[in-house]
PDB file of N, CA and C in Angstrom:
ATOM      1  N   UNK A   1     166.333  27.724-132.648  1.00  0.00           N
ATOM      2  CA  UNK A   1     165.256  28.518-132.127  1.00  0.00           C
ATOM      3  C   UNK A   1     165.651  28.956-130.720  1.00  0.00           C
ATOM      4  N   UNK A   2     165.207  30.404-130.442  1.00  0.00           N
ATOM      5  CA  UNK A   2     165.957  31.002-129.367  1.00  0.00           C
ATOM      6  C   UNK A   2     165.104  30.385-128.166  1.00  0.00           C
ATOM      7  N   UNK A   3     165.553  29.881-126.945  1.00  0.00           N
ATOM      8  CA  UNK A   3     164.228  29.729-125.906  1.00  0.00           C
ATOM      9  C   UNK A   3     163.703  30.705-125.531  1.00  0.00           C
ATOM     10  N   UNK A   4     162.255  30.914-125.044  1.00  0.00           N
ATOM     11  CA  UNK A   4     161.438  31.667-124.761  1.00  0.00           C
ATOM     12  C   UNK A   4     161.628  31.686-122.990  1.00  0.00           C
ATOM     13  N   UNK A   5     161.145  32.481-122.443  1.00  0.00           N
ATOM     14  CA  UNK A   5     161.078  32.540-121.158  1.00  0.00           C
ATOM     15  C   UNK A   5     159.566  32.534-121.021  1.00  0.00           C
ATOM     16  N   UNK A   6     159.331  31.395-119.797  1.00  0.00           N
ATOM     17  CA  UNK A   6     157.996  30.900-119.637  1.00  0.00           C
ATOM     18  C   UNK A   6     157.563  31.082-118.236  1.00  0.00           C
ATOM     19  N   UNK A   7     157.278  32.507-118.110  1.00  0.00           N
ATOM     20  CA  UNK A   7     156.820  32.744-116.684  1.00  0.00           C
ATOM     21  C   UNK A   7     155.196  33.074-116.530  1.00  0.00           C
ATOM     22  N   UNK A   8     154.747  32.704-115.086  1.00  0.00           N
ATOM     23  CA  UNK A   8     153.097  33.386-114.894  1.00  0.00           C
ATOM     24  C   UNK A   8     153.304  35.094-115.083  1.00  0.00           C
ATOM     25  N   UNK A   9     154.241  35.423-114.988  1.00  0.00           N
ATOM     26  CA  UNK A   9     154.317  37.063-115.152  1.00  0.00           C
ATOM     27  C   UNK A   9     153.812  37.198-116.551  1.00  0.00           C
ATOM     28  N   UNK A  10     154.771  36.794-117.680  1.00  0.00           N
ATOM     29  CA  UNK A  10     154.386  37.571-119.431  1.00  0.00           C
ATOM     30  C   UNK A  10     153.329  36.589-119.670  1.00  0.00           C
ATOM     31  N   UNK A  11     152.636  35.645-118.726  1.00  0.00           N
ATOM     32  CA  UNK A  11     151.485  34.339-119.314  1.00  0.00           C
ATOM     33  C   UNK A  11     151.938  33.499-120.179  1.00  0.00           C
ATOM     34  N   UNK A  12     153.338  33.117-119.599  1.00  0.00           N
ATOM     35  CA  UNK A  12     153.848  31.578-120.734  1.00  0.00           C
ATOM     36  C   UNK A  12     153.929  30.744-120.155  1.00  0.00           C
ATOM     37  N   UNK A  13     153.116  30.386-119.427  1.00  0.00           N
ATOM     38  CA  UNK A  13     153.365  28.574-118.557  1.00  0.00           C
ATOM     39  C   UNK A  13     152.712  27.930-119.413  1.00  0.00           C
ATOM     40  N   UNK A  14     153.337  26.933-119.732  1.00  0.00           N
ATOM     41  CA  UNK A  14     153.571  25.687-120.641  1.00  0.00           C
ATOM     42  C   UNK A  14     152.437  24.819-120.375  1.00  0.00           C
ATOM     43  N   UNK A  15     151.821  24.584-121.598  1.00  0.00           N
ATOM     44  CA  UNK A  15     150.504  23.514-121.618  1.00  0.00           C
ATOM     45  C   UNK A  15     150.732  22.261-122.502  1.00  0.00           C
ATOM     46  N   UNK A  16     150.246  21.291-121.834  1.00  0.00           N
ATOM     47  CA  UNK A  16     150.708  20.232-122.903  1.00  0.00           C
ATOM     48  C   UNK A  16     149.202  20.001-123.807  1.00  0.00           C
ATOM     49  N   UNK A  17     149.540  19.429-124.896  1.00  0.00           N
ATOM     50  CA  UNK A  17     148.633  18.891-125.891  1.00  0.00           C
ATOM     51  C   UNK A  17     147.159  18.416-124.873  1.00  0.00           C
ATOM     52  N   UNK A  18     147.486  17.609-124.327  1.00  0.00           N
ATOM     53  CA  UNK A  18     146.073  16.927-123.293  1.00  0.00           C
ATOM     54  C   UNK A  18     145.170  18.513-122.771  1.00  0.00           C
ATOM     55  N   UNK A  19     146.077  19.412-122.628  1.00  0.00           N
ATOM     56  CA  UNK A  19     145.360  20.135-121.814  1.00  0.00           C
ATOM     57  C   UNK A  19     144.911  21.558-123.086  1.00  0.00           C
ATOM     58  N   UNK A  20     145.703  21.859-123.737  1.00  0.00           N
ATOM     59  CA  UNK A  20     145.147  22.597-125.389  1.00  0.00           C
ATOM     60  C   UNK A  20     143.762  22.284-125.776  1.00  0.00           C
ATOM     61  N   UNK A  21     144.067  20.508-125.560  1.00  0.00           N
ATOM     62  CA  UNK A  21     142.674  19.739-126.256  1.00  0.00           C
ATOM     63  C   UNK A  21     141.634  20.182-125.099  1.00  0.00           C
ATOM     64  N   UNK A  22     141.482  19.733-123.499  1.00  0.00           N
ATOM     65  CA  UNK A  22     139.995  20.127-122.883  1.00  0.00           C
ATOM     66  C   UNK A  22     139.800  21.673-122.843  1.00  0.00           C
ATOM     67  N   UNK A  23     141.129  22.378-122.432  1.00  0.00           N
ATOM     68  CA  UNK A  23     140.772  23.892-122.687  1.00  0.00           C
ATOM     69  C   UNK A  23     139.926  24.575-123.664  1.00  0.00           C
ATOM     70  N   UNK A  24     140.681  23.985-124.773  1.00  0.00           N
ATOM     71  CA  UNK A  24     139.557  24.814-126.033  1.00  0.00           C
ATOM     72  C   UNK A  24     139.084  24.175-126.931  1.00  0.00           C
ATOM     73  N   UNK A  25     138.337  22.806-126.302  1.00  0.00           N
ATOM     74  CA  UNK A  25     137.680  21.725-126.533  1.00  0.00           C
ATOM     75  C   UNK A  25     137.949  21.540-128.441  1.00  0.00           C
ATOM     76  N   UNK A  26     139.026  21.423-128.675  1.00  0.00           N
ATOM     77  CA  UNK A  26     139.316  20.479-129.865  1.00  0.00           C
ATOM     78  C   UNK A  26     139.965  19.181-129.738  1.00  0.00           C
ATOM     79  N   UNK A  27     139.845  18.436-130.849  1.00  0.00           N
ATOM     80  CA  UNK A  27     140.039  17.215-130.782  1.00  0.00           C
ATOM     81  C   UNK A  27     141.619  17.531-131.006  1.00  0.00           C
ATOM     82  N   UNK A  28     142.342  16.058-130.476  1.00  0.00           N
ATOM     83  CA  UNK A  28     143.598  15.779-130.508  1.00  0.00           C
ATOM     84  C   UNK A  28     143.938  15.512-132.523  1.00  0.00           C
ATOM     85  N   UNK A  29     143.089  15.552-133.152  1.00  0.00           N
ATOM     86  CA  UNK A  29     143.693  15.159-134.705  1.00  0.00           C
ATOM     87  C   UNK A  29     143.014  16.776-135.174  1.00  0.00           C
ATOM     88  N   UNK A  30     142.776  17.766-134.642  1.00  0.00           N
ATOM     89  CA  UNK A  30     142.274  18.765-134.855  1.00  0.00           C
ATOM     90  C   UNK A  30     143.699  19.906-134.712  1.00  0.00           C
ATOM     91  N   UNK A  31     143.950  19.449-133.531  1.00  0.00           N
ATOM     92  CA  UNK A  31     145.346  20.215-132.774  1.00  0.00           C
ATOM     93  C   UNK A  31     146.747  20.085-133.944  1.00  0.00           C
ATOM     94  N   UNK A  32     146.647  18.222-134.367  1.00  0.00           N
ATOM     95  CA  UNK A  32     147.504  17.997-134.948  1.00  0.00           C
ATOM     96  C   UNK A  32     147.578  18.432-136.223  1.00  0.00           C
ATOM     97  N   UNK A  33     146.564  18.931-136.685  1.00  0.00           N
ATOM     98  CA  UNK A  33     146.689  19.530-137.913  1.00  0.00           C
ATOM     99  C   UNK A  33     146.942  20.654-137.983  1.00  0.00           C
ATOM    100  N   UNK A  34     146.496  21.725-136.796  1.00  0.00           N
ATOM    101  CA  UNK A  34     146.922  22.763-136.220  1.00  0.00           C
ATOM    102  C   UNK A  34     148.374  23.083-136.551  1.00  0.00           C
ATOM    103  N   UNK A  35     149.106  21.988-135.702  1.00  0.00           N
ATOM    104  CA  UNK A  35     150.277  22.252-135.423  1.00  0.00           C
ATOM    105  C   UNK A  35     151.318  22.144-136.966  1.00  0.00           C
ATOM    106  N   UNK A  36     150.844  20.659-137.797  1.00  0.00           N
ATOM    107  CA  UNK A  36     151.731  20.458-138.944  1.00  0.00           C
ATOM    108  C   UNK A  36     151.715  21.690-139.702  1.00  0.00           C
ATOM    109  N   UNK A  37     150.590  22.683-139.762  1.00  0.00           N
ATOM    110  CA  UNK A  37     150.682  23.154-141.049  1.00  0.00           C
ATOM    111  C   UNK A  37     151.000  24.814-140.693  1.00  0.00           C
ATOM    112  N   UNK A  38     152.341  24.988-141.276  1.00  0.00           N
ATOM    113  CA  UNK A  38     152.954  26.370-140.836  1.00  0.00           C
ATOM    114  C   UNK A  38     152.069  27.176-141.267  1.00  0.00           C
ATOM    115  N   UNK A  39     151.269  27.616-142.016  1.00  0.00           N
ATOM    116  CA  UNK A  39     150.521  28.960-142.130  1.00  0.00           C
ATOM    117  C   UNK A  39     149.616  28.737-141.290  1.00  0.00           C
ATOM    118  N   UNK A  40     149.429  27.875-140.196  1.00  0.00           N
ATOM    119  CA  UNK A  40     148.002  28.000-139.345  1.00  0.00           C
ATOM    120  C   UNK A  40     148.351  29.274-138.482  1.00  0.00           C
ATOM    121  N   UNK A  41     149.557  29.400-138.228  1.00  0.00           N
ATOM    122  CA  UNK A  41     149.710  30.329-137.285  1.00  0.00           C
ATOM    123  C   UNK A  41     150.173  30.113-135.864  1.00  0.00           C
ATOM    124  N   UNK A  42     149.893  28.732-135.517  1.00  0.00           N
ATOM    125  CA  UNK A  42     149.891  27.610-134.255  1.00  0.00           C
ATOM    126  C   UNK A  42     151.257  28.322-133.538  1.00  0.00           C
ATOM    127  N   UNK A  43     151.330  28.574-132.577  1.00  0.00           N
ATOM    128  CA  UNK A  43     152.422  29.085-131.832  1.00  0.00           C
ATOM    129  C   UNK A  43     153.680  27.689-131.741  1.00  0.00           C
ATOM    130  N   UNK A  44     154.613  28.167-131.454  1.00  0.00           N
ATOM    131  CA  UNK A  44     155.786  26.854-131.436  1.00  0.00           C
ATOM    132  C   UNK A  44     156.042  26.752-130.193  1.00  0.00           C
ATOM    133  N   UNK A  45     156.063  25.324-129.641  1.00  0.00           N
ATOM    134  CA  UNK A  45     156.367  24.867-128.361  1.00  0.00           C
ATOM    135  C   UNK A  45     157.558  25.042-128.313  1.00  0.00           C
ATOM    136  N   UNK A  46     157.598  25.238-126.399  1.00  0.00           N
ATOM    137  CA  UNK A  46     159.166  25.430-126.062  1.00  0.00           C
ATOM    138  C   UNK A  46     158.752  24.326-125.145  1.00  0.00           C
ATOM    139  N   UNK A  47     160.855  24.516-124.501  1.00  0.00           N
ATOM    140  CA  UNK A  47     160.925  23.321-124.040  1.00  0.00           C
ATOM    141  C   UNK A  47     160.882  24.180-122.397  1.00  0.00           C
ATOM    142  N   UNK A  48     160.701  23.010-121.471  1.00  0.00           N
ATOM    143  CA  UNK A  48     160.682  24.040-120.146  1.00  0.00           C
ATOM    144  C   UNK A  48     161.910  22.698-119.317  1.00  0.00           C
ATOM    145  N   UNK A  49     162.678  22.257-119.325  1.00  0.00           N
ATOM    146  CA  UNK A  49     163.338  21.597-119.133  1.00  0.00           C
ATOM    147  C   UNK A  49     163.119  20.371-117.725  1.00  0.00           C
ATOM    148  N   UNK A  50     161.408  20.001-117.749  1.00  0.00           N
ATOM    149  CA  UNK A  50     161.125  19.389-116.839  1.00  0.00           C
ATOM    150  C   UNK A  50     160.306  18.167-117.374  1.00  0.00           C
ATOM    151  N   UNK A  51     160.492  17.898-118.412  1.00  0.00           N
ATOM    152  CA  UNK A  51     159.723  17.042-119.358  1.00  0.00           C
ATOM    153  C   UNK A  51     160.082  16.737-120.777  1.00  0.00           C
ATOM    154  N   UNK A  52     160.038  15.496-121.518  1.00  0.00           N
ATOM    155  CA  UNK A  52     160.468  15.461-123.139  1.00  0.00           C
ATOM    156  C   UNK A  52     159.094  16.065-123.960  1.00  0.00           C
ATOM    157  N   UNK A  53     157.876  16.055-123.160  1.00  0.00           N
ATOM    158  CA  UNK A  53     156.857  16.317-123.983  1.00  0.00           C
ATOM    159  C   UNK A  53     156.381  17.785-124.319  1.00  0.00           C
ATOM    160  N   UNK A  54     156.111  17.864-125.207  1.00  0.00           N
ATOM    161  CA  UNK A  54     156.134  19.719-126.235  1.00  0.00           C
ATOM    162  C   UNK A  54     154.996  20.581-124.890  1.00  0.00           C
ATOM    163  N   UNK A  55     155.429  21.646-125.328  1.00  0.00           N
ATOM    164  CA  UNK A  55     154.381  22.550-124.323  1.00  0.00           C
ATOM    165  C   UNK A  55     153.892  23.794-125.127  1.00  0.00           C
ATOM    166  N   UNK A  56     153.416  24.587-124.426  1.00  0.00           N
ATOM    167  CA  UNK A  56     152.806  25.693-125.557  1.00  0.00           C
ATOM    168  C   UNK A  56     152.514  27.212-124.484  1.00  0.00           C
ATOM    169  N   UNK A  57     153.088  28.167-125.008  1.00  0.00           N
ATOM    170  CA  UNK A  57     153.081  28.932-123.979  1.00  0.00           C
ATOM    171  C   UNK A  57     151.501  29.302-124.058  1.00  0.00           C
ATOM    172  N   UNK A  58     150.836  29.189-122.684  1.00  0.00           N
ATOM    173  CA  UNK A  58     149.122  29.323-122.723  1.00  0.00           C
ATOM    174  C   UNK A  58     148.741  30.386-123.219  1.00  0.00           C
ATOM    175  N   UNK A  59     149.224  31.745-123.278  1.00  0.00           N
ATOM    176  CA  UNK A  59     148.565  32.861-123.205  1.00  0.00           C
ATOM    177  C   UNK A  59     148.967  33.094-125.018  1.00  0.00           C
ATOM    178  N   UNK A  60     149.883  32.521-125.892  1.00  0.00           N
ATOM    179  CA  UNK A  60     149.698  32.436-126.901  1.00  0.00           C
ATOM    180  C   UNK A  60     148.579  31.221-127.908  1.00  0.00           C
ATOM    181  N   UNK A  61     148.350  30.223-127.451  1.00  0.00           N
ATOM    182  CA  UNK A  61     147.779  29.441-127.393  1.00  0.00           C
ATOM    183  C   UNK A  61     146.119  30.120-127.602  1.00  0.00           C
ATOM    184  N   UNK A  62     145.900  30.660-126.278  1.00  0.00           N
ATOM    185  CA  UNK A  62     144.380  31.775-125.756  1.00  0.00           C
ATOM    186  C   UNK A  62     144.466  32.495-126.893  1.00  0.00           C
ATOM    187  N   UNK A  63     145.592  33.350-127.642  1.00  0.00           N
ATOM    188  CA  UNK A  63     145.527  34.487-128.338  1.00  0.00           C
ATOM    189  C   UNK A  63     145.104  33.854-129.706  1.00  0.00           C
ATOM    190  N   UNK A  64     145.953  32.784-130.044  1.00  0.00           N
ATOM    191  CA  UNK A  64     145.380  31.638-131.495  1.00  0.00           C
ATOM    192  C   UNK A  64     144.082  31.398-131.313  1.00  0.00           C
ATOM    193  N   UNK A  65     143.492  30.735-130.545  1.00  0.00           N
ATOM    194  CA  UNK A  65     141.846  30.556-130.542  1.00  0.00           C
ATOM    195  C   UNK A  65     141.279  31.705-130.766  1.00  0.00           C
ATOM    196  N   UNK A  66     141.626  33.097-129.648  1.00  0.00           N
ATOM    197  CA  UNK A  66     140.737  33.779-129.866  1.00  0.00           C
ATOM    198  C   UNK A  66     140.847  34.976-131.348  1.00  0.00           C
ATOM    199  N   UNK A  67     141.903  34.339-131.928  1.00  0.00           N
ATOM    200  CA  UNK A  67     141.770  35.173-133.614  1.00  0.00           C
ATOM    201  C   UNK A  67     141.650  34.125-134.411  1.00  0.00           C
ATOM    202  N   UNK A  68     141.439  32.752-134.245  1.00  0.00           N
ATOM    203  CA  UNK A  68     141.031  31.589-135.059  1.00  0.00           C
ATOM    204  C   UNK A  68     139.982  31.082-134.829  1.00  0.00           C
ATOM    205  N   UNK A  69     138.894  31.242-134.266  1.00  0.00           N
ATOM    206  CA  UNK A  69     137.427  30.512-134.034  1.00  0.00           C
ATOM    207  C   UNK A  69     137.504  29.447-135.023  1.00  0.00           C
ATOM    208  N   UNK A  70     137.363  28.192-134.272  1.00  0.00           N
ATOM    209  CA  UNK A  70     136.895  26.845-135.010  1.00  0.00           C
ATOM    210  C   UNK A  70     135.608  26.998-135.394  1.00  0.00           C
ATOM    211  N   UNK A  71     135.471  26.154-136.268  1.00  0.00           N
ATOM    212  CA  UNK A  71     134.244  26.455-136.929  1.00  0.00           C
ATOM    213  C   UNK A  71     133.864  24.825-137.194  1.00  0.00           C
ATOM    214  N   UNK A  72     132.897  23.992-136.450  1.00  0.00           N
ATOM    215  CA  UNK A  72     132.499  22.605-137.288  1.00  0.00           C
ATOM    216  C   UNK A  72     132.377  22.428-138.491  1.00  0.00           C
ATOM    217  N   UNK A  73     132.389  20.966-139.088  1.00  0.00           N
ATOM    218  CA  UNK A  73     132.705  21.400-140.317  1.00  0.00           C
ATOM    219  C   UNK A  73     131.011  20.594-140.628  1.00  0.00           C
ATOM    220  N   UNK A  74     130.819  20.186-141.857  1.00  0.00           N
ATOM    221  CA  UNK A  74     129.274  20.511-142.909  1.00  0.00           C
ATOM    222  C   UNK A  74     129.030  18.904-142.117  1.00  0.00           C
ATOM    223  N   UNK A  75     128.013  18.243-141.844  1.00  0.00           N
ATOM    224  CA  UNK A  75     127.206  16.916-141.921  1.00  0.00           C
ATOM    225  C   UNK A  75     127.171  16.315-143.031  1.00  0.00           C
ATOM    226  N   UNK A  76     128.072  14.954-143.047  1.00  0.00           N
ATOM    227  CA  UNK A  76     128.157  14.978-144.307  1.00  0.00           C
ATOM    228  C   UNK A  76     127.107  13.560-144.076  1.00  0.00           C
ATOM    229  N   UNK A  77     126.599  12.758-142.792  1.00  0.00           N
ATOM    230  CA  UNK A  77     125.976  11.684-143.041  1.00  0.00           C
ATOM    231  C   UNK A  77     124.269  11.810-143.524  1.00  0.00           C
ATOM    232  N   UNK A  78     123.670  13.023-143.021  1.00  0.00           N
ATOM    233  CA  UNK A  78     122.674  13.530-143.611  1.00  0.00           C
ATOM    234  C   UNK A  78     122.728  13.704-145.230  1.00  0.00           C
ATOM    235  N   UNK A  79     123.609  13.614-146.126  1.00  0.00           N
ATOM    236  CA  UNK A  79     123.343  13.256-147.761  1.00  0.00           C
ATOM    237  C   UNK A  79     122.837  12.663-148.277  1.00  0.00           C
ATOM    238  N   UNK A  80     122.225  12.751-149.629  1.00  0.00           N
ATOM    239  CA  UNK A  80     121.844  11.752-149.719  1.00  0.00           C
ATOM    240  C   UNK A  80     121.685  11.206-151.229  1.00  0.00           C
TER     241      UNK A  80
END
């Protein structure tokens, strides 16, 4: 995979998972499912060579939420 260039100019500064999750308030097993499953669409982390931990260029990240709206899912303890 080719590296990306991650500047505040094209909006690719690198977000880690912790910060994906309060930004666009999903859960961390929400993200992770995000990420496993290739047709989500989930952008692919690059590396920015200042850390082992994955990053995500933000302004693709912003662009996934805002053409993926989460949606809660049904109450399931109200059944009955």
């Amino acid at each position: 995979m080719p590296e990306e260039s991650t500047t505040p100019e094209n909006g690719g500064e690198p977000m880690t998972i912790a910060e994906i999750c309060a930004e666009h308030r999903v859960s961390r097993q929400t993200l992770h499912r995000l990420r496993a499953d290739p047709d989500s669409g989930f952008p692919d982390p690059v590396r920015d060579g200042r850390s082992t931990r994955l990053r995500y260029p933000r302004a693709l990240v912003a662009q996934f939420f805002r053409d993926n709206p989460l949606q809660p899912g049904r109450r399931t303890d109200l059944d009955k």
